[in-house]
Protein backbone atom coordinates (compact mmCIF):
# COMPACT_ATOMS: atom_id res chain seq x y z
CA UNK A 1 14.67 -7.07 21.00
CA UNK A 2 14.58 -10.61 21.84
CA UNK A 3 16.81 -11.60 25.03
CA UNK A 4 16.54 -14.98 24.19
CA UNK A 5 20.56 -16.77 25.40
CA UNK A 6 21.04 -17.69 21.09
CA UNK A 7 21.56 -14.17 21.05
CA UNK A 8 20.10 -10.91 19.31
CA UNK A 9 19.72 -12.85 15.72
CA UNK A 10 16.60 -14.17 16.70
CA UNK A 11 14.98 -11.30 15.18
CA UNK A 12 17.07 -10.32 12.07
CA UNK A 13 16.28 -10.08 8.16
CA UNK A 14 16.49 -13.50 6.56
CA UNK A 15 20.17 -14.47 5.86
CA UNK A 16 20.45 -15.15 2.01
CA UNK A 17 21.30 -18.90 2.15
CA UNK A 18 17.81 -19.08 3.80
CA UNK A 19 15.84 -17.78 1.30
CA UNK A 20 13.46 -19.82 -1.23
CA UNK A 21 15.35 -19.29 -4.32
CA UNK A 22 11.64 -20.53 -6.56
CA UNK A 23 10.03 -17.97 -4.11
CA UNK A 24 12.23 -15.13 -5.77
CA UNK A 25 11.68 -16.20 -9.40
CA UNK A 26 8.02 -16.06 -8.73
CA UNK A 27 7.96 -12.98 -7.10
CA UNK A 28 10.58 -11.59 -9.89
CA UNK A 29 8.23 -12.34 -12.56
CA UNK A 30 5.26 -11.21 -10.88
CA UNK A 31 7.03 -7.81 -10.38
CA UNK A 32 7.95 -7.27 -13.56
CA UNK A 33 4.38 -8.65 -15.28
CA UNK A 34 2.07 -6.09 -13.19
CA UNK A 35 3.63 -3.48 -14.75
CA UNK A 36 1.83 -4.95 -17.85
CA UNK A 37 -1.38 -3.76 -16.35
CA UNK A 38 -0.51 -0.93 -14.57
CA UNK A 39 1.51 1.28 -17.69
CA UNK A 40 -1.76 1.83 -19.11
CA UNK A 41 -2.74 4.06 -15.80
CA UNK A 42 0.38 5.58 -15.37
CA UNK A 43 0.37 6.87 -18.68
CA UNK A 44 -2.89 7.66 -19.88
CA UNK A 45 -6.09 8.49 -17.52
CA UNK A 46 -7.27 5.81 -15.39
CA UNK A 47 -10.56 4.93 -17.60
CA UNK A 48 -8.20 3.72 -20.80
CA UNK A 49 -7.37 0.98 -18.19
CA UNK A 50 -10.34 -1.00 -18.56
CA UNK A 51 -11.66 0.82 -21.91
CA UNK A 52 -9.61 1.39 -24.73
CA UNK A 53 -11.92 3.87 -26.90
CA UNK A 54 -12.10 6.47 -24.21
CA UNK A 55 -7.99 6.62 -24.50
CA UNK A 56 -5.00 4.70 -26.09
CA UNK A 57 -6.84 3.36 -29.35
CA UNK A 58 -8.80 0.45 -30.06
CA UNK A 59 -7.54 -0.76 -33.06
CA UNK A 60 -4.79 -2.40 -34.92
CA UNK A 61 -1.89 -2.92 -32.37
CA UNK A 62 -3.91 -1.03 -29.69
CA UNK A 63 -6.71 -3.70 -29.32
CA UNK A 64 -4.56 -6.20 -29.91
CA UNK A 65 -2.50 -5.98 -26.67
CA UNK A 66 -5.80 -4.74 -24.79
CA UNK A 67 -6.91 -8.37 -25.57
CA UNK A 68 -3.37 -9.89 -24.80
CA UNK A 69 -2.77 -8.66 -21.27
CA UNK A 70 -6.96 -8.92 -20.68
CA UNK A 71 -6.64 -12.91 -21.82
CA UNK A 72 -3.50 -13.42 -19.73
CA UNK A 73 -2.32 -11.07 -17.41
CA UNK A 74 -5.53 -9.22 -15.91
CA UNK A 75 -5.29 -9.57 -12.20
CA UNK A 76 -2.88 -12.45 -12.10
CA UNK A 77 0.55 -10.72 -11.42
CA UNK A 78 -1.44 -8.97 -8.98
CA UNK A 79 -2.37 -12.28 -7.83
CA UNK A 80 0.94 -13.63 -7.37
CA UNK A 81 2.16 -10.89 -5.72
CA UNK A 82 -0.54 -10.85 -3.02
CA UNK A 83 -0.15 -14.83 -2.35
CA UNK A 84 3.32 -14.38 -2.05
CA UNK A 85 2.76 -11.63 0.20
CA UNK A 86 0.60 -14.14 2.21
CA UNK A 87 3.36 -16.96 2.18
CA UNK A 88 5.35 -13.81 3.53
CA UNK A 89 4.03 -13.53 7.30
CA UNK A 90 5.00 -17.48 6.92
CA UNK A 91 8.39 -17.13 5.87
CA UNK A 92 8.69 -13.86 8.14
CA UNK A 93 7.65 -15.91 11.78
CA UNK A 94 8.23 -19.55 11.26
CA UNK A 95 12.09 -19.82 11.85
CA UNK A 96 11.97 -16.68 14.55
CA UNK A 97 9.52 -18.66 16.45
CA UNK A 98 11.61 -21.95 16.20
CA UNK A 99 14.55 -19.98 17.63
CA UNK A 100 12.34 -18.48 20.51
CA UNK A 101 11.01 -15.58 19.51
CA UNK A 102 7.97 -14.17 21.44
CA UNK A 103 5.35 -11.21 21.70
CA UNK A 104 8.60 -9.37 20.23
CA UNK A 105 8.14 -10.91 16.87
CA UNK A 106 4.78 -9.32 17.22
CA UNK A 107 5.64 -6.65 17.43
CA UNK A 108 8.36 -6.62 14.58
CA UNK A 109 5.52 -7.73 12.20
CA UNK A 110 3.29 -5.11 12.97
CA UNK A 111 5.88 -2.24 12.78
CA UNK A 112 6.40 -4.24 9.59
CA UNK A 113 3.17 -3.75 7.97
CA UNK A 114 2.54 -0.18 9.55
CA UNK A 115 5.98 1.24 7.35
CA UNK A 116 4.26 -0.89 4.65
CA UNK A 117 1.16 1.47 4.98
CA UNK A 118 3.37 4.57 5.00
CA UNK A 119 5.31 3.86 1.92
CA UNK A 120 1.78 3.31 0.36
CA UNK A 121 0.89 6.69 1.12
CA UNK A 122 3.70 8.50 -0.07
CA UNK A 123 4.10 6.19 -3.54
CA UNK A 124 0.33 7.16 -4.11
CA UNK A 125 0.47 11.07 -2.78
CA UNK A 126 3.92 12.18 -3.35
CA UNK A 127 5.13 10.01 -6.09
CA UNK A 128 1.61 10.26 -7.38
CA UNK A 129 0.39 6.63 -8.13
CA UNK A 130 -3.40 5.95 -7.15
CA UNK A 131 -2.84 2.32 -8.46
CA UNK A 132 -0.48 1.30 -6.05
CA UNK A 133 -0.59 -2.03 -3.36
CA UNK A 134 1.18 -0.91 -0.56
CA UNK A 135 -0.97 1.05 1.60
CA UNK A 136 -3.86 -2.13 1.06
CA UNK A 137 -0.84 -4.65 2.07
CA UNK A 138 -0.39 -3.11 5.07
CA UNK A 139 -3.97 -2.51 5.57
CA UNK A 140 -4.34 -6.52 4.92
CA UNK A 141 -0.87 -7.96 6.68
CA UNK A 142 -2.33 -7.04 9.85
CA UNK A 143 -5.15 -9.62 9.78
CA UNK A 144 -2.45 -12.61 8.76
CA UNK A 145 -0.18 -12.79 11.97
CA UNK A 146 -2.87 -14.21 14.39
CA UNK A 147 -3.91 -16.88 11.50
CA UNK A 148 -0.36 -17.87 10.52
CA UNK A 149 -0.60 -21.22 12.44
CA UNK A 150 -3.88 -22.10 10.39
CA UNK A 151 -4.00 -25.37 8.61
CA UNK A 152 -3.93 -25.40 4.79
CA UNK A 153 -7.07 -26.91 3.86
CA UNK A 154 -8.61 -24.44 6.49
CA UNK A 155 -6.81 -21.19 4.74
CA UNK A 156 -7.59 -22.17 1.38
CA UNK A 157 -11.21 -23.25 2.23
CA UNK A 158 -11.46 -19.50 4.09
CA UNK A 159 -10.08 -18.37 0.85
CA UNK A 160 -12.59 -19.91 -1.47
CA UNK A 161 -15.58 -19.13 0.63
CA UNK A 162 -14.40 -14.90 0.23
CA UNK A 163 -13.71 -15.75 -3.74
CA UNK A 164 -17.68 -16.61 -3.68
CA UNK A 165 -18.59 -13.65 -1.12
CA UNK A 166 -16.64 -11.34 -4.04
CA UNK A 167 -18.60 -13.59 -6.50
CA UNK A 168 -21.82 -12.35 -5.38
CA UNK A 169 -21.24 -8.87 -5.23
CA UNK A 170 -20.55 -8.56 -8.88
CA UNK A 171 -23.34 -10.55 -9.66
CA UNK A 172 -25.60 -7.83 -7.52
CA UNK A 173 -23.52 -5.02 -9.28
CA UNK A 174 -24.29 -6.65 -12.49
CA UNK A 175 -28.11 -6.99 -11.64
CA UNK A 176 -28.25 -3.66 -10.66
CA UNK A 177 -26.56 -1.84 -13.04
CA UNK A 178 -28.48 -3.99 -16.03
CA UNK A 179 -31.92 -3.26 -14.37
CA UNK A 180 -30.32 0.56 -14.17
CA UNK A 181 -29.69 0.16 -17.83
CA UNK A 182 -32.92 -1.01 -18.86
CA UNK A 183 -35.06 1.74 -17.27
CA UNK A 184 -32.46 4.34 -18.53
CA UNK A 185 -33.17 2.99 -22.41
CA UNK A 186 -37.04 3.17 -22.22
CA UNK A 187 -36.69 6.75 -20.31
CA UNK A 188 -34.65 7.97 -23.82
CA UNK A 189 -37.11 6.19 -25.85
CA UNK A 190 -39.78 8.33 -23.95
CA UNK A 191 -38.49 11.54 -24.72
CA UNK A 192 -37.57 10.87 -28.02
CA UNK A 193 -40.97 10.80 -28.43
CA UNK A 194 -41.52 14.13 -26.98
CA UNK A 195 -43.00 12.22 -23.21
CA UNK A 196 -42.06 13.70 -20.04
CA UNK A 197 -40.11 11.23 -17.31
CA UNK A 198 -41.37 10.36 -14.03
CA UNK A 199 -39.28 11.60 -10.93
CA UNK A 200 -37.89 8.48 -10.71
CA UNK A 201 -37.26 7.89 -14.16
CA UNK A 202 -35.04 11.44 -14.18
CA UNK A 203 -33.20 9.87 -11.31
CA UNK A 204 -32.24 6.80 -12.98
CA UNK A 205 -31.43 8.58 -15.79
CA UNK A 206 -28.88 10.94 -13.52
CA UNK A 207 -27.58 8.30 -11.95
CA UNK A 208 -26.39 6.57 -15.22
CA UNK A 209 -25.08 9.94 -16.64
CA UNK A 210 -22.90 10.11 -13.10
CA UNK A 211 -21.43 6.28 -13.97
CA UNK A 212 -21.00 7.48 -18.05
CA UNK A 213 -18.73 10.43 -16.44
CA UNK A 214 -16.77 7.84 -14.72
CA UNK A 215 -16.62 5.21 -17.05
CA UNK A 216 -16.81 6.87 -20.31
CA UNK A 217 -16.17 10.68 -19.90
CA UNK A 218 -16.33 12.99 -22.66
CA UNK A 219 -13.74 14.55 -24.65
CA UNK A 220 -13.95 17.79 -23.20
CA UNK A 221 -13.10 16.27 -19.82
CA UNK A 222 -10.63 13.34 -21.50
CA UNK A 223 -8.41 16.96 -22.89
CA UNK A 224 -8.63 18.60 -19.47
CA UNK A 225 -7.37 15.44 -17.09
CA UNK A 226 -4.73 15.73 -19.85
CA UNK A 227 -3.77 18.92 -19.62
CA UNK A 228 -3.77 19.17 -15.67
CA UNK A 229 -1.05 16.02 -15.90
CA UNK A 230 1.20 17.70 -18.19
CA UNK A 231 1.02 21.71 -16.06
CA UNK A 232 3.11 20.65 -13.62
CA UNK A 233 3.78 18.42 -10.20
CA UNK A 234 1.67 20.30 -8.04
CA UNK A 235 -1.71 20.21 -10.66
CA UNK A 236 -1.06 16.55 -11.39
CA UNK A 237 -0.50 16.14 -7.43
CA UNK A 238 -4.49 17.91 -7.22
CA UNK A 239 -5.86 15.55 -9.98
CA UNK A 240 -4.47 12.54 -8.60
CA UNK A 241 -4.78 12.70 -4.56
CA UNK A 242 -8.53 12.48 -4.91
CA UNK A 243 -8.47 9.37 -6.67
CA UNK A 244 -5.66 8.07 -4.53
CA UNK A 245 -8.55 8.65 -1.81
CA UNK A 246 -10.84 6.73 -3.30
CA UNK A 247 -8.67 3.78 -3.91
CA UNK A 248 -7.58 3.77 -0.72
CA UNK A 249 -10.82 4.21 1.39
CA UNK A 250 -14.42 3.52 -0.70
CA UNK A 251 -12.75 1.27 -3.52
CA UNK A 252 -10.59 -0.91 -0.34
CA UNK A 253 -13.21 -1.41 1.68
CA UNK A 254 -15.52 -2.19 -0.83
CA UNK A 255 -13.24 -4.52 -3.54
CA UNK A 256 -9.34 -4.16 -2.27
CA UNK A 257 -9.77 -5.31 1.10
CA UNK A 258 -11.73 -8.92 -0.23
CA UNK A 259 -9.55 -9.19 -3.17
CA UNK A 260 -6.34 -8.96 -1.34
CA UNK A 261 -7.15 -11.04 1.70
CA UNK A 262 -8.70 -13.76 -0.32
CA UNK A 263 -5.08 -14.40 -2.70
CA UNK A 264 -3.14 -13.85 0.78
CA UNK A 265 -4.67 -16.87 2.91
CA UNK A 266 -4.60 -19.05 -0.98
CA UNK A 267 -0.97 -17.92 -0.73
CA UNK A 268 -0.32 -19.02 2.69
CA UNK A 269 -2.30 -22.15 2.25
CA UNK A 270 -0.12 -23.09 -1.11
CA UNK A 271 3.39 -22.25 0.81
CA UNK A 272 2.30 -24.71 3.27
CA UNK A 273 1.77 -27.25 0.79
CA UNK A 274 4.98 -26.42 -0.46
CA UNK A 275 4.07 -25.49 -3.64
CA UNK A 276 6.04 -22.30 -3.96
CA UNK A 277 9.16 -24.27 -3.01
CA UNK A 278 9.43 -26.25 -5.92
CA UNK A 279 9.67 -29.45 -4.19
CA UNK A 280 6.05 -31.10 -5.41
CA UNK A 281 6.34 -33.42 -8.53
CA UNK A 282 6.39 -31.59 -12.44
CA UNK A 283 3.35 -33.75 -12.74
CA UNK A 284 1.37 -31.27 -10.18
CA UNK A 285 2.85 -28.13 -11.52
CA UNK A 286 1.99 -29.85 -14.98
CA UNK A 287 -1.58 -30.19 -13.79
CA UNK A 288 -1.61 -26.80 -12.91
CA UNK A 289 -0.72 -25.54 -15.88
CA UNK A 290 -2.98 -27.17 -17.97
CA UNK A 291 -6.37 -26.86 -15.64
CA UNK A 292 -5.26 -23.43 -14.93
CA UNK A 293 -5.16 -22.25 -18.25
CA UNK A 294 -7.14 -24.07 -20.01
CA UNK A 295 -10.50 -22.78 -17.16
CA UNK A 296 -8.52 -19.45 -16.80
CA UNK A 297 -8.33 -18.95 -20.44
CA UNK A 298 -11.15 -20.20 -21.56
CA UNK A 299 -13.56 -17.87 -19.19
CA UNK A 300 -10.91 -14.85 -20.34
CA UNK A 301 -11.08 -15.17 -23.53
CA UNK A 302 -15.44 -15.10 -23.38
CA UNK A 303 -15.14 -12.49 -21.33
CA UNK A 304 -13.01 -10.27 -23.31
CA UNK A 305 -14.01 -11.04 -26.47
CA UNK A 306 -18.07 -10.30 -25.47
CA UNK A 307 -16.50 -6.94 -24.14
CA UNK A 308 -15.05 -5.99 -27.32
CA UNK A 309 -17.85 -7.15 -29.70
CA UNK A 310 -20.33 -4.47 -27.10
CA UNK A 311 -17.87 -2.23 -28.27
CA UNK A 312 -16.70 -1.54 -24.55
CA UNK A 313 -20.48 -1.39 -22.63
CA UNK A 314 -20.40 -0.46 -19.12
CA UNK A 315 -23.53 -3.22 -19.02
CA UNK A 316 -21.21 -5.96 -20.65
CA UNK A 317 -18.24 -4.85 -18.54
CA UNK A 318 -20.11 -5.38 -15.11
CA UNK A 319 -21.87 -8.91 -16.33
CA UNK A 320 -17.89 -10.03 -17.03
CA UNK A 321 -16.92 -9.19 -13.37
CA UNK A 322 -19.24 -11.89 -12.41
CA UNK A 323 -17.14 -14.46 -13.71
CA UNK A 324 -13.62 -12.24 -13.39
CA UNK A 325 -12.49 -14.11 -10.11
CA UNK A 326 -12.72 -17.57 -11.70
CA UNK A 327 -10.95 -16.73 -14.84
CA UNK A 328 -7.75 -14.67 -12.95
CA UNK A 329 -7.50 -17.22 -10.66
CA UNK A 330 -7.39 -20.51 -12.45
CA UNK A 331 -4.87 -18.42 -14.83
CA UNK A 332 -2.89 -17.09 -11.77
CA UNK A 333 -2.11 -20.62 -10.95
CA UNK A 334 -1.10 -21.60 -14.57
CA UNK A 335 1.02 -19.21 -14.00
CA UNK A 336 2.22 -20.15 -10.71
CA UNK A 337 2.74 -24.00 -12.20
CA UNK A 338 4.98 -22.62 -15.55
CA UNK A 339 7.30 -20.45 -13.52
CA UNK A 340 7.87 -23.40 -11.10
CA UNK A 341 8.59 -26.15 -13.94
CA UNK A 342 11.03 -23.21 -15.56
CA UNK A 343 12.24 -22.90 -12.36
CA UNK A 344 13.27 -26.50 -11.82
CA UNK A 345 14.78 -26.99 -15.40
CA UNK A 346 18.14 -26.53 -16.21
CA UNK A 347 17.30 -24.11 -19.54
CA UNK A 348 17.66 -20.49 -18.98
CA UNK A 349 19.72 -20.18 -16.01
CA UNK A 350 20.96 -16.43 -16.76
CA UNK A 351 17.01 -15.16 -17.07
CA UNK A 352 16.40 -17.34 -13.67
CA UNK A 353 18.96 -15.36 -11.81
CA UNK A 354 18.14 -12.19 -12.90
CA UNK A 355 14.03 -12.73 -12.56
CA UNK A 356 15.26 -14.18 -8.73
CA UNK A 357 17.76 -10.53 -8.13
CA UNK A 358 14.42 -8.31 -9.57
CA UNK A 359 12.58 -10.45 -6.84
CA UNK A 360 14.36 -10.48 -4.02
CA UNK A 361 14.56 -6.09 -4.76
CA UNK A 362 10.82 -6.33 -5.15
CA UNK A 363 9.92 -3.27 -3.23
CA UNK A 364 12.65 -1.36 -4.54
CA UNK A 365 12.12 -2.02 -8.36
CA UNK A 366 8.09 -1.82 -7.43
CA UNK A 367 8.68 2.16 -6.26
CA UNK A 368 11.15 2.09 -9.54
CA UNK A 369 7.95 1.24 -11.81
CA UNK A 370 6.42 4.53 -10.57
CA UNK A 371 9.91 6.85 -11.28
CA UNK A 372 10.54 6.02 -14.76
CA UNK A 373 6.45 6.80 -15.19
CA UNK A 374 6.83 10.06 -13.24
CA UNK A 375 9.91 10.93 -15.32
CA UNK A 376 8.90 10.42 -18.38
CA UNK A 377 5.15 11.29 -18.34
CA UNK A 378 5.46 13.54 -15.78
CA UNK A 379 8.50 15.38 -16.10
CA UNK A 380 9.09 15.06 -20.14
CA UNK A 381 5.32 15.99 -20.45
CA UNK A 382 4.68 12.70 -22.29
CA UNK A 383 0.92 11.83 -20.37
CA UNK A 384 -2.23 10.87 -22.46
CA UNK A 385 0.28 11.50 -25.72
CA UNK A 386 1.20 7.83 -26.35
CA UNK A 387 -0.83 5.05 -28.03
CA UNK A 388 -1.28 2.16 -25.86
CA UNK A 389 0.82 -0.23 -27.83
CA UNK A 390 3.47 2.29 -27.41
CA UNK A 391 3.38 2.04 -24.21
CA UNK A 392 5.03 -1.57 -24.01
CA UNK A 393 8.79 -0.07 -25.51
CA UNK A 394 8.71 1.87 -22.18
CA UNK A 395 7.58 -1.51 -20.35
CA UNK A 396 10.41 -3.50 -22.49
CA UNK A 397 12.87 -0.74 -21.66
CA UNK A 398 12.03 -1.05 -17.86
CA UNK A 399 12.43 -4.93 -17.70
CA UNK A 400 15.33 -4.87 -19.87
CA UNK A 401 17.15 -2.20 -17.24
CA UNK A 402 15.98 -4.07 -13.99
CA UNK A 403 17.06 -7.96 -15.06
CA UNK A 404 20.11 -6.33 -15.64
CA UNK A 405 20.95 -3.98 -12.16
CA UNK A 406 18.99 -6.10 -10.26
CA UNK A 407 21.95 -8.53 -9.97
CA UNK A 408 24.91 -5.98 -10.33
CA UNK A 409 23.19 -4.34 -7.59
CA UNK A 410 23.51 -7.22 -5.09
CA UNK A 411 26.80 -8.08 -5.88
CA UNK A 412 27.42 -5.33 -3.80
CA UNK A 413 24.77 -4.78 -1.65
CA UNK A 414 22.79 -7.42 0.28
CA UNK A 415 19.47 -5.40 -0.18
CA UNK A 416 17.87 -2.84 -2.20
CA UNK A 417 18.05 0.27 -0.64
CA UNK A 418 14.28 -0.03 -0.28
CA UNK A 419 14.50 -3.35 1.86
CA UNK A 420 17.23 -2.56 3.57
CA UNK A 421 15.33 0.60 4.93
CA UNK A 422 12.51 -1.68 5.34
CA UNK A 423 14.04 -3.99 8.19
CA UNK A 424 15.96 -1.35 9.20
CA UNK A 425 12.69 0.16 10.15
CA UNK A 426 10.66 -3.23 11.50
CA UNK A 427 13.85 -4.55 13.46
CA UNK A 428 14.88 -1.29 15.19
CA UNK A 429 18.78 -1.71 14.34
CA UNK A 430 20.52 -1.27 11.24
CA UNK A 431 21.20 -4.09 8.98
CA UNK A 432 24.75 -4.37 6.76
CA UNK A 433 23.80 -3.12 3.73
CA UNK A 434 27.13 -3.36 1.49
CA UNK A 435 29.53 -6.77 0.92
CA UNK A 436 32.60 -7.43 3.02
C-alpha cells in the first residue's frame, strides 16, 4: 500500500460522491440492454443467435424481434460496456495519481484485471456461460494502463485505424467464403449430373459441410445439444466448456481481442472529451443522435433485411460482417448521445436512479444475468423449449427485478457483493461494505 504522508486512502475504491452519476446511467442501461442479445444463447443453442430457422422460429413475433434487436441493439450494449470499461482505467488512476500514487497503483490495476480474468473463467466454466466478457476484459485491461496518459485524438485515431484492420478481415472472410461457395455449387451441379469431383473439389466441398455443421446443423444434432442441456449440470458443463474454449482462445485472438480493444481506447478517448460526463452541449449529444442513427440504422437495417430475404445464408451473413463495424458503431453512439440528453433532463428521474443503482452493481447484476438463465433453463429444464419471442418475458422479468433491488440494495450496502469482493481483492484490505 501506498505510504504516501495523505495517508492509506490513496489507494481505496472510489468514494460515492466521486462518482460520474451519467457514467452509471450509461453503464446501467448498457447492462441491462446486452441481455437483449445474449437471452437468445443462454436459452437456446448458440447458432439461433445469429440464425433464427436453425432454433427459436422465424416468423410472426419470432422474426420480428430477430430484426428489432439486429436493427438496434446488435453489438452496441456490448459496445458501451467495453468503452466504458476503457474510460474505466481513466477513472480508476487519474485521482490516485493526483494524490501520489506510484508503481503501487500498478500494481492494484493489474491485480485488478487478473480477478477480472478469474471471474471470467468461472462465469463461463462453472456457471456455464461461453458468451461471457470477463475473461476478454481482463485479457484486454492489461494493455490500457501504460496508454492511459494518451491524448484523445491519438486514442480515437488508434481506435479507428483497428475498426479498419477488423474491416478487412471480414472483407477477406467474405471473399473467401463466397469463392468457397461458388466452387461448392458447381461441384453439386457436377454430380448431379452423375460427374466425379476433383480432389480438390471434394475438399472444398468438406470444408463447407464442416462450416454447415457449425452454422446450420441438422436436426438430429439441434435435438441432441438439447437434450445434453436439459440431463443435468455435469452434461451441460461437457457441452458447454468446449465452446467456452473456443471463445476464449481461437475466437479472442482472432475477433474478441480487436473488437474489445478497439471500443476501449474510443471509450477512453470520449471520457477525455468529456462526453460521458454530460457536460458537452445537447446540441453535440443531439448530433450524435441523429448521425449515429441515422448511418447506424441505415447500414443495419440493409444488412438485416438482405439477411432475411437469403433466408439466413451463411454467404449473405459473412458479406454483412463487412459492413457490421460501421453500422454498431455509429448506432452505439446514438445510443451513447440519447442516454446522455435523458440523462440531463429533468423527466424520468425514478428510471434514472434506478438505471444509475443497476450500474454502479454492474458486475454483480452481470453474473445475475447468467443465474436466473441457469435456474430456469438449467435447473427447471426449460433449454431449447421456448420460442424466441418468449424469451423477452424472462428478459422483462429480469429488468423489472434489478431496477428495483438495485437501489434497495445500496441503501444498505455501499457495493454489490460482487464489487465489494472485487476491491476487496485489487486493494488487499477490506472495504465497508454495509451503511453506518
Amino acid at each position: 500500500m501506498s505510504q504516501h504522508p495523505n495517508g492509506n486512502h490513496i489507494l481505496s475504491p472510489v468514494r460515492e460522491q466521486q462518482r460520474i452519476n451519467n457514467i452509471d446511467v450509461l453503464r446501467g442501461v448498457a447492462l441491462l440492454g446486452i441481455l437483449l442479445m445474449n437471452i437468445t444463447m443462454m436459452g437456446l443453442p448458440d447458432p439461433a443467435y445469429w440464425d433464427p430457422s436453425g432454433y427459436g422460429g422465424d416468423t410472426g413475433w419470432n422474426l420480428r424481434v430477430f430484426f428489432i434487436t439486429s436493427l438496434f441493439f446488435e453489438g452496441t450494449m456490448r459496445g458501451i460496456f467495453s468503452m466504458l470499461f476503457g474510460a474505466g482505467v481513466i477513472l480508476f488512476t487519474q485521482r490516485k495519481e493526483e494524490a501520489g500514487a506510484g508503481l503501487e497503483l500498478a500494481t492494484a490495476w493489474y491485480k485488478r484485471t487478473i480477478w477480472l480474468i478469474v471471474f471470467g473463467l468461472i462465469h463461463a466454466y462453472v456457471l456455464i456461460w461461453p458468451g461471457e466478457i470477463l475473461f476478454h476484459y481482463g485479457i484486454v485491461g492489461m494493455f490500457l494502463f501504460p496508454i492511459r496518459h494518451a491524448s484523445p485524438k491519438r486514442l480515437i485515431g488508434f481506435s479507428i485505424f483497428l475498426f479498419l484492420v477488423i474491416a478487412a478481415l471480414n472483407i477477406n472472410d467474405s471473399f473467401k467464403v463466397g469463392k468457397l461457395h461458388e466452387k461448392v455449387t458447381e461441384a453439386k451441379e457436377i454430380q448431379a449430373r452423375g460427374g466425379e469431383l476433383s480432389v480438390e473439389q471434394a475438399l472444398d466441398l468438406e470444408a463447407w459441410q464442416k462450416k454447415e455443421a457449425i452454422y446450420k446443423p441438422d436436426e438430429a444434432h439441434k435435438e441432441w445439444v438439447i437434450n445434453q442441456m436439459r440431463s443435468g449440470y455435469f452434461s451441460a458443463v461437457r457441452i458447454m466448456a468446449p465452446l467456452s474454449k473456443f471463445m476464449q482462445t481461437t475466437f479472442f485472438f482472432r475477433t474478441g481481442f480487436l473488437d474489445v480493444l478497439s471500443m476501449m481506447l474510443l471509450g477512453m478517448g470520449l471520457f477525455k472529451l468529456r462526453i460521458f460526463h454530460g457536460e458537452r452541449k445537447w446540441t453535440l449529444y443531439g448530433f450524435m443522435v441523429l448521425v449515429g442513427y441515422g448511418v447506424g440504422l441505415t447500414v443495419n437495417w440493409f444488412e438485416t433485411n438482405s439477411y432475411i430475404d437469403s433466408g439466413f445464408s451463411m454467404v449473405s451473413y459473412f458479406k454483412n460482417q463487412q459492413t457490421y463495424d460501421l453500422g454498431r458503431i455509429f448506432t452505439t453512439l446514438g445510443h451513447v448521445g440519447l442516454v446522455m440528453l435523458l440523462a440531463n433532463s429533468n423527466f424520468l428521474g425514478f428510471l434514472k436512479r434506478s438505471l444509475a443503482a443497476v450500474g454502479r452493481m454492474a458486475l454483480t447484476n452481470y453474473i445475475m444475468h447468467t443465474v436466473f438463465a441457469t435456474t430456469i433453463f438449467g435447473i427447471f429444464r426449460q433449454y431449447g423449449q421456448w420460442q424466441r419471442y418468449e424469451l423477452y418475458y424472462l428478459v422483462l422479468g429480469i429488468w423489472v427485478f434489478q431496477l428495483v433491488m438495485s437501489p434497495i440494495w445500496l441503501r444498505h450496502f455501499k457495493f454489490g457483493p460482487l464489487e465489494w469482493l472485487w476491491r476487496w481483492l485489487t486493494y488487499g484490505k477490506k472495504p465497508q461494505f454495509r451503511r453506518t
